[in-house]
N, C-alpha and C. Protein backbone atom coordinates (compact mmCIF):
# COMPACT_ATOMS: atom_id res chain seq x y z
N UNK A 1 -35.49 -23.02 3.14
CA UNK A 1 -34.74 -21.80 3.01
C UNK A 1 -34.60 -21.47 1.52
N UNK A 2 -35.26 -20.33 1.53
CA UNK A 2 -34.52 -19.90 -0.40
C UNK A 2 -33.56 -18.87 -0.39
N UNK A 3 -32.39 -19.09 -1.18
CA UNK A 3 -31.33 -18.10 -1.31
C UNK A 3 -31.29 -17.10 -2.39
N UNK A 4 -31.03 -15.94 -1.80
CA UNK A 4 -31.26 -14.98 -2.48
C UNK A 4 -29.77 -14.49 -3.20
N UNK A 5 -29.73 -14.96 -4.16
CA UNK A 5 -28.10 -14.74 -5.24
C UNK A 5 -28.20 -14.12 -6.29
N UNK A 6 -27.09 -13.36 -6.90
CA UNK A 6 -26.67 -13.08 -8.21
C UNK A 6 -25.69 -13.29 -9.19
N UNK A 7 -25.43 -13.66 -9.64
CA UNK A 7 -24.25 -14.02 -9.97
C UNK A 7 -23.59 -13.08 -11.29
N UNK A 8 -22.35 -12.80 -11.06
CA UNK A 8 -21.70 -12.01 -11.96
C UNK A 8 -20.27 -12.45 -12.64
N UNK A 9 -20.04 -12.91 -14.29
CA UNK A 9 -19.44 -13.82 -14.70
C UNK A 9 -17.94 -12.83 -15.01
N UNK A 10 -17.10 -13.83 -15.59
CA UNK A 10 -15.60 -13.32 -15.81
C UNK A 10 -15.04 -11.97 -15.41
N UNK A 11 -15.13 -12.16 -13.65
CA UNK A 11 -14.57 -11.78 -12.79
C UNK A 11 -12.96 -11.72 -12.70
N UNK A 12 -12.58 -10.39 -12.72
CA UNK A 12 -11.10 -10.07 -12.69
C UNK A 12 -10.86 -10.15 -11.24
N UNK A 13 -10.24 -11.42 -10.56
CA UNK A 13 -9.96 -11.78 -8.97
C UNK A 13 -9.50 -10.89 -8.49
N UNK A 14 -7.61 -10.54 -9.20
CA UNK A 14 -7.43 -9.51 -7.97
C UNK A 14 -8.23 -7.89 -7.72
N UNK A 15 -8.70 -7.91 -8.83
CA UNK A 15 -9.73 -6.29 -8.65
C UNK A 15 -10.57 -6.44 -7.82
N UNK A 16 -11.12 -7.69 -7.92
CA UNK A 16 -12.55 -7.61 -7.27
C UNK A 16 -12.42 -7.84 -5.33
N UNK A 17 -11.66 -8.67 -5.25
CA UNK A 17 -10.67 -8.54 -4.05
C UNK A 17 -10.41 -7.38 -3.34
N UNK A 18 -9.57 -6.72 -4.47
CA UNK A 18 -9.33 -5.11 -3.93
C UNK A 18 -10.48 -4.44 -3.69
N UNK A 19 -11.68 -4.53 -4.67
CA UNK A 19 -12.62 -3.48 -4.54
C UNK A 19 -13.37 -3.74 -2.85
N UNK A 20 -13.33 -5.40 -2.92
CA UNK A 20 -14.61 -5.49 -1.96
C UNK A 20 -13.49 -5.22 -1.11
N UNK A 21 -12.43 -5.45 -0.45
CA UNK A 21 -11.64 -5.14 0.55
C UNK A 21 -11.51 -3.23 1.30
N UNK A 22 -11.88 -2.44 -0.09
CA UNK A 22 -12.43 -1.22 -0.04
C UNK A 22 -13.34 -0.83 0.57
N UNK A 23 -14.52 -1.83 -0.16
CA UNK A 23 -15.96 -1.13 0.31
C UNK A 23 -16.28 -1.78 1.96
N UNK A 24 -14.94 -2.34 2.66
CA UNK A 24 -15.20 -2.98 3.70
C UNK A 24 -15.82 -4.34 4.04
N UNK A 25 -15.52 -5.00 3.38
CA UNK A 25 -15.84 -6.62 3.46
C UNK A 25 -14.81 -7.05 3.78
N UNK A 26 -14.82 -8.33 4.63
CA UNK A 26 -13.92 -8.56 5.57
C UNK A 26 -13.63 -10.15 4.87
N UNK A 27 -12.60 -10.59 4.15
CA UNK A 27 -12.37 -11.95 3.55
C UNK A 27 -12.44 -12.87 4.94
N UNK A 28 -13.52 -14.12 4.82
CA UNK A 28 -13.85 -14.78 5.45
C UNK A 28 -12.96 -16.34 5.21
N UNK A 29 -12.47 -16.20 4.11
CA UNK A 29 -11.40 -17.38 3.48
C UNK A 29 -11.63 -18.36 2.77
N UNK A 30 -10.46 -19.10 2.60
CA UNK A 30 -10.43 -19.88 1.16
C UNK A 30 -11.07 -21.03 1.19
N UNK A 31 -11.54 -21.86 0.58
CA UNK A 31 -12.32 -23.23 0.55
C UNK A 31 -11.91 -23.56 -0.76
N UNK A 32 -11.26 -25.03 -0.47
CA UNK A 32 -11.17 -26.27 -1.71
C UNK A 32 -12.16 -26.90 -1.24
N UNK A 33 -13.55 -27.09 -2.34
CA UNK A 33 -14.48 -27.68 -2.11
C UNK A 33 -14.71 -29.03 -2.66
N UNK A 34 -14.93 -30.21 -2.33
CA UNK A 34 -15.18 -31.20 -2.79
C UNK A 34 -17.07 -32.09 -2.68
N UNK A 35 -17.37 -32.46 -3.77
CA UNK A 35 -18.66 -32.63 -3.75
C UNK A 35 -19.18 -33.74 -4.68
N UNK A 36 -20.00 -34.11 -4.20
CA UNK A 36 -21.00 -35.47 -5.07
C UNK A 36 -22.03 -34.89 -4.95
N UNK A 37 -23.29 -35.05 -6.60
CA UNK A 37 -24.50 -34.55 -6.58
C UNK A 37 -24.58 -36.44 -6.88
N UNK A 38 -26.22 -36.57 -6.47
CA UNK A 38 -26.66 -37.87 -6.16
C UNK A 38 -27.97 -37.63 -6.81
N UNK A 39 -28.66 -38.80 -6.90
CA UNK A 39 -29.84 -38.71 -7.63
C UNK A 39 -30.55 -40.39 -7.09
N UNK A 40 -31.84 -40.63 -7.49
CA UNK A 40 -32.33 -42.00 -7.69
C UNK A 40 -31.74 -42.56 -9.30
N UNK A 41 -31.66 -43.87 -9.67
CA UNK A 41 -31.09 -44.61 -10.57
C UNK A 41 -32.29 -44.12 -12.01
N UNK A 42 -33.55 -43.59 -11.58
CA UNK A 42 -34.40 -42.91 -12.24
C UNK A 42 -33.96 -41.80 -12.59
N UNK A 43 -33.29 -40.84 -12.24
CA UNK A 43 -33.24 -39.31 -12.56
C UNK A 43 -34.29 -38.61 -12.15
N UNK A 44 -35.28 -39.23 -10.85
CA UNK A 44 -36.33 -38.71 -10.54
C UNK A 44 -36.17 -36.79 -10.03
N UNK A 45 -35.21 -36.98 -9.72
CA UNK A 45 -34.78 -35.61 -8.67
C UNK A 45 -34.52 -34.33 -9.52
N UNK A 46 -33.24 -35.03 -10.71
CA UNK A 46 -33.16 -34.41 -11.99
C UNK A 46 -33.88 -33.51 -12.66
N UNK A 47 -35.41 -34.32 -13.10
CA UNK A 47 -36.39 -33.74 -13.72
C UNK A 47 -37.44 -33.35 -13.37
N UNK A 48 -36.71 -32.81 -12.21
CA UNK A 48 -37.82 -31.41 -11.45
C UNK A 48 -36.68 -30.91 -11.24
N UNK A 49 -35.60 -30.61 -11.89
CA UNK A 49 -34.47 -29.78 -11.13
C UNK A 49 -34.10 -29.77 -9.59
N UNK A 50 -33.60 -30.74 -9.77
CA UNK A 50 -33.34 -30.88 -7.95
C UNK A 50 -32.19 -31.86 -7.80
N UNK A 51 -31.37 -31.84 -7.04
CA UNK A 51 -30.31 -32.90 -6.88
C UNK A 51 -30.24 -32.94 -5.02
N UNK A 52 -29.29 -33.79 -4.58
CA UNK A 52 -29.04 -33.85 -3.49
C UNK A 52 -27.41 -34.03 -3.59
N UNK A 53 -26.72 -32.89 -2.56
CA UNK A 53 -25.39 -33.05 -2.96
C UNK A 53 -24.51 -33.08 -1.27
N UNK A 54 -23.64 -33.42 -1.40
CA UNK A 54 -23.06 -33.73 -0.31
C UNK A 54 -21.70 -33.64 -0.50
N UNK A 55 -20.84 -32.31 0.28
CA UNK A 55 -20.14 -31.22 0.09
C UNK A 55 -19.20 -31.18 1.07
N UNK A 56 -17.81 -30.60 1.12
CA UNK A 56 -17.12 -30.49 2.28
C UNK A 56 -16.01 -29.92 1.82
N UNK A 57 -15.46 -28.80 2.77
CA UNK A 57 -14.19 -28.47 2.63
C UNK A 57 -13.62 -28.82 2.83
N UNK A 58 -13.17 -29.80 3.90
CA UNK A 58 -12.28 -30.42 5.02
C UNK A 58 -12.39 -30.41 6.50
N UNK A 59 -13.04 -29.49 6.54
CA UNK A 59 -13.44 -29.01 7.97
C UNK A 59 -14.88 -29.42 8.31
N UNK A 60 -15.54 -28.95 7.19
CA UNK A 60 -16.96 -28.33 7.21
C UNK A 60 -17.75 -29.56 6.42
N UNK A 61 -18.84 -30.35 6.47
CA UNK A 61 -19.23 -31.14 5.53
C UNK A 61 -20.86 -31.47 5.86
N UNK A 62 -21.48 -30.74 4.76
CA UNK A 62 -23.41 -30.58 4.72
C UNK A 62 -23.65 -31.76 3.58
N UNK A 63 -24.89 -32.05 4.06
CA UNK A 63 -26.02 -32.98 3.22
C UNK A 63 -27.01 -32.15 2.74
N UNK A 64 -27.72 -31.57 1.13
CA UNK A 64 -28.24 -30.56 0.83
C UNK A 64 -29.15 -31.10 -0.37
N UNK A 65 -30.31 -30.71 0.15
CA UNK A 65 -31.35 -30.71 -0.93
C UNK A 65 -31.32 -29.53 -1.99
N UNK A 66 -31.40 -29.59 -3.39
CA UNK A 66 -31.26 -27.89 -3.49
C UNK A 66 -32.12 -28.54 -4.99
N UNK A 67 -33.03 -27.25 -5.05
CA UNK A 67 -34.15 -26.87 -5.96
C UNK A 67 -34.46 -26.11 -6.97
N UNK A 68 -34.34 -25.99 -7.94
CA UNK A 68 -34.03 -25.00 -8.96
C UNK A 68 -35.68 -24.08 -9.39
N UNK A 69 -36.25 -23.09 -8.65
CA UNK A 69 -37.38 -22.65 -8.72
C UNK A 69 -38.02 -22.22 -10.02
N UNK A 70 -39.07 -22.39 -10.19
CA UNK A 70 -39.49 -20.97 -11.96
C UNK A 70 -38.60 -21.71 -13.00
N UNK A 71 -38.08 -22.81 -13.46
CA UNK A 71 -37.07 -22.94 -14.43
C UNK A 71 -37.87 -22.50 -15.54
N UNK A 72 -37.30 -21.59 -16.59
CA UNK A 72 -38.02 -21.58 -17.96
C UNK A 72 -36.55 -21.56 -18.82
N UNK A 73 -37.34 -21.31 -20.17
CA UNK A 73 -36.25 -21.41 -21.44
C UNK A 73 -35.36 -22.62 -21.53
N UNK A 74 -35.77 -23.38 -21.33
CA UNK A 74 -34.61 -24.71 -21.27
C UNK A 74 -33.69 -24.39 -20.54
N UNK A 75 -33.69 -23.89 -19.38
CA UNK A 75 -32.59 -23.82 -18.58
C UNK A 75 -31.61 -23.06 -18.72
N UNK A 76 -31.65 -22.13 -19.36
CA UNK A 76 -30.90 -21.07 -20.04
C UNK A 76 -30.21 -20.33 -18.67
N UNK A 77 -28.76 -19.90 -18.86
CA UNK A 77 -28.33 -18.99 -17.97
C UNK A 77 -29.62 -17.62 -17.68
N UNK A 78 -29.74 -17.68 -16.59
CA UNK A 78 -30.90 -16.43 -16.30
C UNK A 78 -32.01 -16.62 -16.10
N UNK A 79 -32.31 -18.04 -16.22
CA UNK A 79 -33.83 -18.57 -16.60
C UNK A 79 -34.40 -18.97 -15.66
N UNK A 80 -34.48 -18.31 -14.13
CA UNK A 80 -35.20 -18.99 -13.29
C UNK A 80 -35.79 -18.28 -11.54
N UNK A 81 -36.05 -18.95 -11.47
CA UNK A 81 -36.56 -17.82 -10.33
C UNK A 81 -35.76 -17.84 -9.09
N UNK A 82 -34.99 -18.80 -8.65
CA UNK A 82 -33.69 -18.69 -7.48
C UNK A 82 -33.80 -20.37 -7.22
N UNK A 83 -33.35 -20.66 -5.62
CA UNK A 83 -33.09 -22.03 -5.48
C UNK A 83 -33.69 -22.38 -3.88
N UNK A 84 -34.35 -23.34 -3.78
CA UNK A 84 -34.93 -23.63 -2.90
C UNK A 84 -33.77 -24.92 -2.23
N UNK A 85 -33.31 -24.94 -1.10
CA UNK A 85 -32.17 -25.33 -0.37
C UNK A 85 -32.80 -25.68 1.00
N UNK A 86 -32.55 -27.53 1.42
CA UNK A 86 -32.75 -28.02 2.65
C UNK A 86 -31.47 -28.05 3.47
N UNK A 87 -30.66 -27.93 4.09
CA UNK A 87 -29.22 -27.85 4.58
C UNK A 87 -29.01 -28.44 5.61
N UNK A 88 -28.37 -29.57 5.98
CA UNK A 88 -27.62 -30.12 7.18
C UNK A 88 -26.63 -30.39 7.46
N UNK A 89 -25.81 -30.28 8.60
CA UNK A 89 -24.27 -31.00 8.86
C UNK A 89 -24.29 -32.13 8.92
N UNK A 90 -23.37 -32.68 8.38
CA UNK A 90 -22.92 -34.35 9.04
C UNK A 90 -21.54 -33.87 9.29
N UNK A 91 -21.12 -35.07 9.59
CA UNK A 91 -19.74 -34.84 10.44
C UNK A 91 -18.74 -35.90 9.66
N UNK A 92 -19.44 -36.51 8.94
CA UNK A 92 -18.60 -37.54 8.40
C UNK A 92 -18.38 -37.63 6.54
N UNK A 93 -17.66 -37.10 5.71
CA UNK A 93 -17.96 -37.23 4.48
C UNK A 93 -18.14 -38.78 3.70
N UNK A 94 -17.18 -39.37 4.24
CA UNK A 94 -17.21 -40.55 3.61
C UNK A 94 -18.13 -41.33 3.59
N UNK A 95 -18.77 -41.65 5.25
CA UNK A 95 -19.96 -42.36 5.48
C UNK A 95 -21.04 -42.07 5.50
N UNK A 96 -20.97 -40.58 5.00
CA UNK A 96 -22.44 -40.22 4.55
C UNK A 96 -22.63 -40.89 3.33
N UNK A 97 -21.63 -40.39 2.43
CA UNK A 97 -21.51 -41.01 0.62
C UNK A 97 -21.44 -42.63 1.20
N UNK A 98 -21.22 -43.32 2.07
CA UNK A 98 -21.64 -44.65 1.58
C UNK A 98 -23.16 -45.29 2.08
N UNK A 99 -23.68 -44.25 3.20
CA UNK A 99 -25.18 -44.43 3.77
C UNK A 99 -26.18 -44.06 2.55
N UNK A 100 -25.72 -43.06 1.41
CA UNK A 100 -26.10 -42.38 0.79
C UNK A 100 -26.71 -43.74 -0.73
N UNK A 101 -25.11 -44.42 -1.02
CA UNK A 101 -24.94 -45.32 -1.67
C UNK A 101 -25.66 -46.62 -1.13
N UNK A 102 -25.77 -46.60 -0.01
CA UNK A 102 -25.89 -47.97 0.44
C UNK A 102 -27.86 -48.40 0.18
N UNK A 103 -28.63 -47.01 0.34
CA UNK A 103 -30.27 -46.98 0.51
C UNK A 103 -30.52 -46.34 -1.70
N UNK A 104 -29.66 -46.72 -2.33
CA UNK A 104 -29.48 -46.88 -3.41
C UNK A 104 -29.40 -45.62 -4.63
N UNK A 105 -28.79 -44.65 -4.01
CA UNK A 105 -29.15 -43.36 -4.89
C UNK A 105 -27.30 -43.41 -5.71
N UNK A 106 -27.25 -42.74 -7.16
CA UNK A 106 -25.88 -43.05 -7.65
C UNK A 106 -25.68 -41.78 -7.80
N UNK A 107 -24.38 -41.60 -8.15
CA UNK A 107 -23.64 -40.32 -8.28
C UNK A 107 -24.16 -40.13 -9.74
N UNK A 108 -24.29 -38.33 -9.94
CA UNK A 108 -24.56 -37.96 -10.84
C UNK A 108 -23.13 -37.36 -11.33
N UNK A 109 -22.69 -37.20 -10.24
CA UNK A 109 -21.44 -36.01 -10.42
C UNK A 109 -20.59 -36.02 -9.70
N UNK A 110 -19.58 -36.00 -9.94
CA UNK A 110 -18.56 -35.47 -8.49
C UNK A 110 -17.81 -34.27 -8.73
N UNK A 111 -17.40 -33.45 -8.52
CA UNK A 111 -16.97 -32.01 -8.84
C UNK A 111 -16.09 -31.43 -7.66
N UNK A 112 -15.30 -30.30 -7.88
CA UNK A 112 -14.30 -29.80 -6.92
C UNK A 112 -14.22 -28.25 -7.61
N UNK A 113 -14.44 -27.09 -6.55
CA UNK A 113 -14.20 -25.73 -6.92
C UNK A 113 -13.50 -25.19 -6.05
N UNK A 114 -13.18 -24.04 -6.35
CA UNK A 114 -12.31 -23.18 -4.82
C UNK A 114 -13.15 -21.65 -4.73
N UNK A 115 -13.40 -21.50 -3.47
CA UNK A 115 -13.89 -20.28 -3.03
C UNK A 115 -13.13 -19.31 -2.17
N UNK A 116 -13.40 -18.31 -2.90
CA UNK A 116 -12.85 -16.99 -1.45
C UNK A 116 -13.82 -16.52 -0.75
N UNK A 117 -14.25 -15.88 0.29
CA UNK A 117 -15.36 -15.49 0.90
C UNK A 117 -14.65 -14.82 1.37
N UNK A 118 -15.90 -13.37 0.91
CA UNK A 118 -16.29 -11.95 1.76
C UNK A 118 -17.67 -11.87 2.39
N UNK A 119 -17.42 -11.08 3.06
CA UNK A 119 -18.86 -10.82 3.89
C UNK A 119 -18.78 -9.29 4.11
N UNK A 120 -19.87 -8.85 4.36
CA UNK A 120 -19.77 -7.07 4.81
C UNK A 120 -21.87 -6.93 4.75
N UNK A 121 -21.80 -7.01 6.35
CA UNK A 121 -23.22 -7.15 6.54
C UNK A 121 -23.63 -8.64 6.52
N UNK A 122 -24.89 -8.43 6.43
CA UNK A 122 -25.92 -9.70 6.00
C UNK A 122 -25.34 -10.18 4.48
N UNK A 123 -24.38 -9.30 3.64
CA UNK A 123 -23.80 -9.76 1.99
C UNK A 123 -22.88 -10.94 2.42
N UNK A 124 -22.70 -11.49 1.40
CA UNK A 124 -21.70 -12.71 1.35
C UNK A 124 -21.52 -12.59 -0.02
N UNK A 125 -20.03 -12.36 -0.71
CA UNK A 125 -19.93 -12.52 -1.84
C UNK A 125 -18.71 -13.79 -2.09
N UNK A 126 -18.81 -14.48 -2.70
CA UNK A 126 -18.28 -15.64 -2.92
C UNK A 126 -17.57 -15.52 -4.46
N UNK A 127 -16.33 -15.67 -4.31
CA UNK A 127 -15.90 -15.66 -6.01
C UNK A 127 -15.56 -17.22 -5.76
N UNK A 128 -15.93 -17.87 -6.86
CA UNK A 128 -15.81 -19.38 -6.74
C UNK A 128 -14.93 -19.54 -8.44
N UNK A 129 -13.95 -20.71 -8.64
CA UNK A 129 -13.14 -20.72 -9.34
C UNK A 129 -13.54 -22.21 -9.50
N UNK A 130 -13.88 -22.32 -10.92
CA UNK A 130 -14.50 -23.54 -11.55
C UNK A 130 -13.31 -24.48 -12.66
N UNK A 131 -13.35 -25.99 -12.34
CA UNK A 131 -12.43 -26.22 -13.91
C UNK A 131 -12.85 -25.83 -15.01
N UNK A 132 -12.04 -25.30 -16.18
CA UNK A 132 -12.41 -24.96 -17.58
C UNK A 132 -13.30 -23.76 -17.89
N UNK A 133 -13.88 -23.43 -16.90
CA UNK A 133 -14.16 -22.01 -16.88
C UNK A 133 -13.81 -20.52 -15.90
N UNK A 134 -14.43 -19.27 -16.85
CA UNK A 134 -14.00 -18.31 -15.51
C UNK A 134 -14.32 -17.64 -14.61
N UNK A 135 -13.84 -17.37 -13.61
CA UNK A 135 -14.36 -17.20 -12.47
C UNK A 135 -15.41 -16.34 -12.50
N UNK A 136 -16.06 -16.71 -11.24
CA UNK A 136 -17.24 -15.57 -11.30
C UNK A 136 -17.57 -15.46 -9.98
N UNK A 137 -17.98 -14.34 -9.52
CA UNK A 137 -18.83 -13.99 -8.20
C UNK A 137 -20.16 -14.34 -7.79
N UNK A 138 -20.29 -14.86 -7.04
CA UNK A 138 -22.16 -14.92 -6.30
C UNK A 138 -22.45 -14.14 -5.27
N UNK A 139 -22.97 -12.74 -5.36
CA UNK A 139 -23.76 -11.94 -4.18
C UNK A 139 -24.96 -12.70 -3.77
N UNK A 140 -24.72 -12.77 -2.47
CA UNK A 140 -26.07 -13.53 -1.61
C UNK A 140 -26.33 -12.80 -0.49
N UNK A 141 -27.71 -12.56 -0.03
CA UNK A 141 -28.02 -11.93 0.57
C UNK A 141 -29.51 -12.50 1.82
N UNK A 142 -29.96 -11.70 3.07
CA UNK A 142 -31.34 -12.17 3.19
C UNK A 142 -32.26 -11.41 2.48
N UNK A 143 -32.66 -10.93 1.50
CA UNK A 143 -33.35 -10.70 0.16
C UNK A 143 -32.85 -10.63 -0.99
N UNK A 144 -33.73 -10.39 -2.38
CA UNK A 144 -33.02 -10.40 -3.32
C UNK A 144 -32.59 -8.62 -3.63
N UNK A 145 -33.70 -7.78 -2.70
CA UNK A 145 -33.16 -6.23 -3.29
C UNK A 145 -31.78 -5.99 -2.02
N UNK A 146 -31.51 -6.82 -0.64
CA UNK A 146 -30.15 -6.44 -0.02
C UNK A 146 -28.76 -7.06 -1.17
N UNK A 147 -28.93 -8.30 -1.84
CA UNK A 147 -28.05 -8.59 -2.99
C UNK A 147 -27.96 -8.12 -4.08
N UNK A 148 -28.92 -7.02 -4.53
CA UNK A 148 -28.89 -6.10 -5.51
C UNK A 148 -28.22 -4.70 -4.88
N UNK A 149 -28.35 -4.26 -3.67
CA UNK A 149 -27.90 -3.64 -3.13
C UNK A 149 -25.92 -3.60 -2.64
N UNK A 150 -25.94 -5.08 -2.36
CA UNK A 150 -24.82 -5.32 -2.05
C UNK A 150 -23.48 -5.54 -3.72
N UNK A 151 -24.25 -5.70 -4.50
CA UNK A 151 -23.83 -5.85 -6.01
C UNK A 151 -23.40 -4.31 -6.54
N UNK A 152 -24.55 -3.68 -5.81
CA UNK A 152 -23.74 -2.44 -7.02
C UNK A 152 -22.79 -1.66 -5.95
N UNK A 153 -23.15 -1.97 -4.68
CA UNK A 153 -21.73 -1.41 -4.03
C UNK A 153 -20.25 -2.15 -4.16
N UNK A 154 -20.31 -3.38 -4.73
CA UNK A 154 -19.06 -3.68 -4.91
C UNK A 154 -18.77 -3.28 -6.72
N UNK A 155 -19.87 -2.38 -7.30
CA UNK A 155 -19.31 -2.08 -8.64
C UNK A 155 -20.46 -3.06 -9.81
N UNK A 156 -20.95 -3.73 -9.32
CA UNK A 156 -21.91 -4.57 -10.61
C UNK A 156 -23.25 -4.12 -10.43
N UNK A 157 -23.84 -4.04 -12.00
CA UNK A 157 -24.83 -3.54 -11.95
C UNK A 157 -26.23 -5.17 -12.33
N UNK A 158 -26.85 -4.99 -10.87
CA UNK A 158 -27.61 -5.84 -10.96
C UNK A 158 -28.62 -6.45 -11.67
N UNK A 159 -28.88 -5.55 -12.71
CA UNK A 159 -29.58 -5.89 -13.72
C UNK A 159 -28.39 -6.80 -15.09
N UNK A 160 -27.42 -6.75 -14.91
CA UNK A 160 -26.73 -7.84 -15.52
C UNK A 160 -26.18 -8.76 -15.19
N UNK A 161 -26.52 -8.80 -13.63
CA UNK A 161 -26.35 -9.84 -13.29
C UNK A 161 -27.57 -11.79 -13.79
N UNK A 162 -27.02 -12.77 -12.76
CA UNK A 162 -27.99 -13.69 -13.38
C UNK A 162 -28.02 -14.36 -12.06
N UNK A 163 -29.52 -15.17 -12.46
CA UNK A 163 -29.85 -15.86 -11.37
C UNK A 163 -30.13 -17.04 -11.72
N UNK A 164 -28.86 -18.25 -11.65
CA UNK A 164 -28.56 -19.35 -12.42
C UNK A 164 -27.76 -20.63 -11.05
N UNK A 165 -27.63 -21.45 -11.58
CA UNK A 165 -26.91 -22.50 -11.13
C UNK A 165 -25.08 -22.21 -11.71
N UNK A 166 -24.33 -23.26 -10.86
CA UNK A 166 -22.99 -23.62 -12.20
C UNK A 166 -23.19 -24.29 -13.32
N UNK A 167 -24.72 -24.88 -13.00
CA UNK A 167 -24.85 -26.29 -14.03
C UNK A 167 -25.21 -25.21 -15.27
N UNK A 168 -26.23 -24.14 -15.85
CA UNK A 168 -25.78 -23.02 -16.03
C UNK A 168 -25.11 -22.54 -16.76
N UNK A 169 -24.36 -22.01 -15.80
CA UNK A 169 -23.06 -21.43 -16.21
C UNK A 169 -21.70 -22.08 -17.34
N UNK A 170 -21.88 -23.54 -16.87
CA UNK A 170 -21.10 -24.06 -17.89
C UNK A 170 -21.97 -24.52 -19.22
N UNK A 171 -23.10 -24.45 -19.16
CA UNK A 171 -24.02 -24.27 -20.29
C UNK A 171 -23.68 -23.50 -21.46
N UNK A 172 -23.36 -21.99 -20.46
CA UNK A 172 -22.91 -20.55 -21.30
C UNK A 172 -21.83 -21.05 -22.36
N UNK A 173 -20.81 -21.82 -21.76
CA UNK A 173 -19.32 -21.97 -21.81
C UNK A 173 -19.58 -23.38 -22.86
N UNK A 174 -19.89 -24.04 -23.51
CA UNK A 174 -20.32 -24.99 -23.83
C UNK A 174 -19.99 -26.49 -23.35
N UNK A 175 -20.31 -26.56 -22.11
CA UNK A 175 -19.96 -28.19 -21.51
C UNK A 175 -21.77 -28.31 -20.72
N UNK A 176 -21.99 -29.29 -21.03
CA UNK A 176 -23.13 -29.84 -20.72
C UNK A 176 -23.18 -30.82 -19.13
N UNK A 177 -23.16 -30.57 -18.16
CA UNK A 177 -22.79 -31.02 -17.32
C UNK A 177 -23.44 -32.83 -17.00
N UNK A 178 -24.36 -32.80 -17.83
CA UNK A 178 -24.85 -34.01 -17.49
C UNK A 178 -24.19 -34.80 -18.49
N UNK A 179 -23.17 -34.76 -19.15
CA UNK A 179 -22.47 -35.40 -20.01
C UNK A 179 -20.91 -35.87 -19.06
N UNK A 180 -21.03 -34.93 -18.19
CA UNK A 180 -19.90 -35.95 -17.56
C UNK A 180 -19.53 -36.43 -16.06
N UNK A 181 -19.06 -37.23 -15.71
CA UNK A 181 -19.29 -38.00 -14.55
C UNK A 181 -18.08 -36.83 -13.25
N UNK A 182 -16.95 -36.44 -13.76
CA UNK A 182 -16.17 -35.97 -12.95
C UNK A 182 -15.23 -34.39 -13.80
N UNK A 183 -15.61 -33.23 -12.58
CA UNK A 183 -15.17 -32.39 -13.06
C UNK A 183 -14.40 -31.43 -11.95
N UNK A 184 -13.30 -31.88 -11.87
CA UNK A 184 -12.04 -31.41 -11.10
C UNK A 184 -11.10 -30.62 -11.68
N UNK A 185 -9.98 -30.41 -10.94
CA UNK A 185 -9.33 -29.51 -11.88
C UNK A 185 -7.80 -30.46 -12.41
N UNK A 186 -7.85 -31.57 -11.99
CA UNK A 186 -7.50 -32.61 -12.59
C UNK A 186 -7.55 -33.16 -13.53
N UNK A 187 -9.04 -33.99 -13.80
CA UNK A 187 -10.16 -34.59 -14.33
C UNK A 187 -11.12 -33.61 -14.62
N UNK A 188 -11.64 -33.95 -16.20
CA UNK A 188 -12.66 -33.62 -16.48
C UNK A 188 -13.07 -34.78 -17.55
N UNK A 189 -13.90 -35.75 -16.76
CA UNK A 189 -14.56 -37.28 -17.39
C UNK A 189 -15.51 -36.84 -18.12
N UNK A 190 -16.09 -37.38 -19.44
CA UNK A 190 -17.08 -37.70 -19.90
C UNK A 190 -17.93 -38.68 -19.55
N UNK A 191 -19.02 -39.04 -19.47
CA UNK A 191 -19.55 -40.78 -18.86
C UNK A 191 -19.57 -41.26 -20.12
């Protein structure tokens, strides 16, 4: 599956709320997300841009391959061609992370964000709320011209938008994500 996203940075929440609540998007709700990205003890996965992460709200909890397509410019916010994504449920968070641990792959990361979700159509816009940085929206769509479409009806113009990771995004912001082991809104570890 490849996902078709945009992302649009320092997002004013309650406006954007209001707007999409306007243009008829229907808030789908809140998510405290909790997550481990995993790797081989090599960084094999890493350096092809790729991690395997394993995610859960509380309710909800996937095992996910995800692929960073076209990377150019050193990875630069904007620099890439979208994300190539394998997706499954498990049912269990914990004993996935120790089946996960146990056939020898280590944490790269562990991380925690919060999401709101709208939907209106085939759109899904996601404002996701990161530690130490600010919020921002992801239009996703089943193409990339229905998420360009769905972008400028909630007011953004898609050509300034970007088609990036968080890893990314906190790039912009200057934190290097592979510099630290845990980034919560608690914790934010260095390794």
């Amino acid at each position: 599956m490849e996902e078709f996203e945009i992302k649009f940075l320092e997002v004013d929440v309650p406006e954007l709320e209001k707007k999409l609540l306007e243009i008829g998007a229907k808030k789908i709700g809140e998510y405290n997300y909790r997550r481990v990205l995993m790797d081989y003890p090599d960084l094999r996965m890493e350096n092809k841009h790729s991690w395997l992460r394993l995610r859960t709200n509380g309710e909800e909890t996937t095992l996910s391959y995800k692929e960073r397509i076209g990377i150019k410019e050193n990875g630069q916010v904007g620099s890439d061609d979208g994300m190539k994504e394998i997706e499954i449920s498990v049912d269990d968070y914990d004993k996935t992370f120790e089946l996960l641990k146990s056939i020898g792959l280590i944490i790269k990361r562990e991380e925690e964000n919060k999401r709101l979700r709208y939907t209106k159509g085939d759109a899904v816009f996601d404002i996701d709320l990161w530690p130490q940085i600010p919020p921002y929206v992801e239009v996703e769509s089943t193409t990339l011209e229905n998420a360009k479409k769905a972008a400028r009806e909630a007011g953004f113009d898609p050509e300034e938008g970007l088609v990036c990771s968080a890893k990314q995004i906190y790039k912009k912001y200057g934190y290097d994500l592979n510099d630290y082991i845990t980034i919560t809104f608690d914790k934010f570890i260095k390794k």
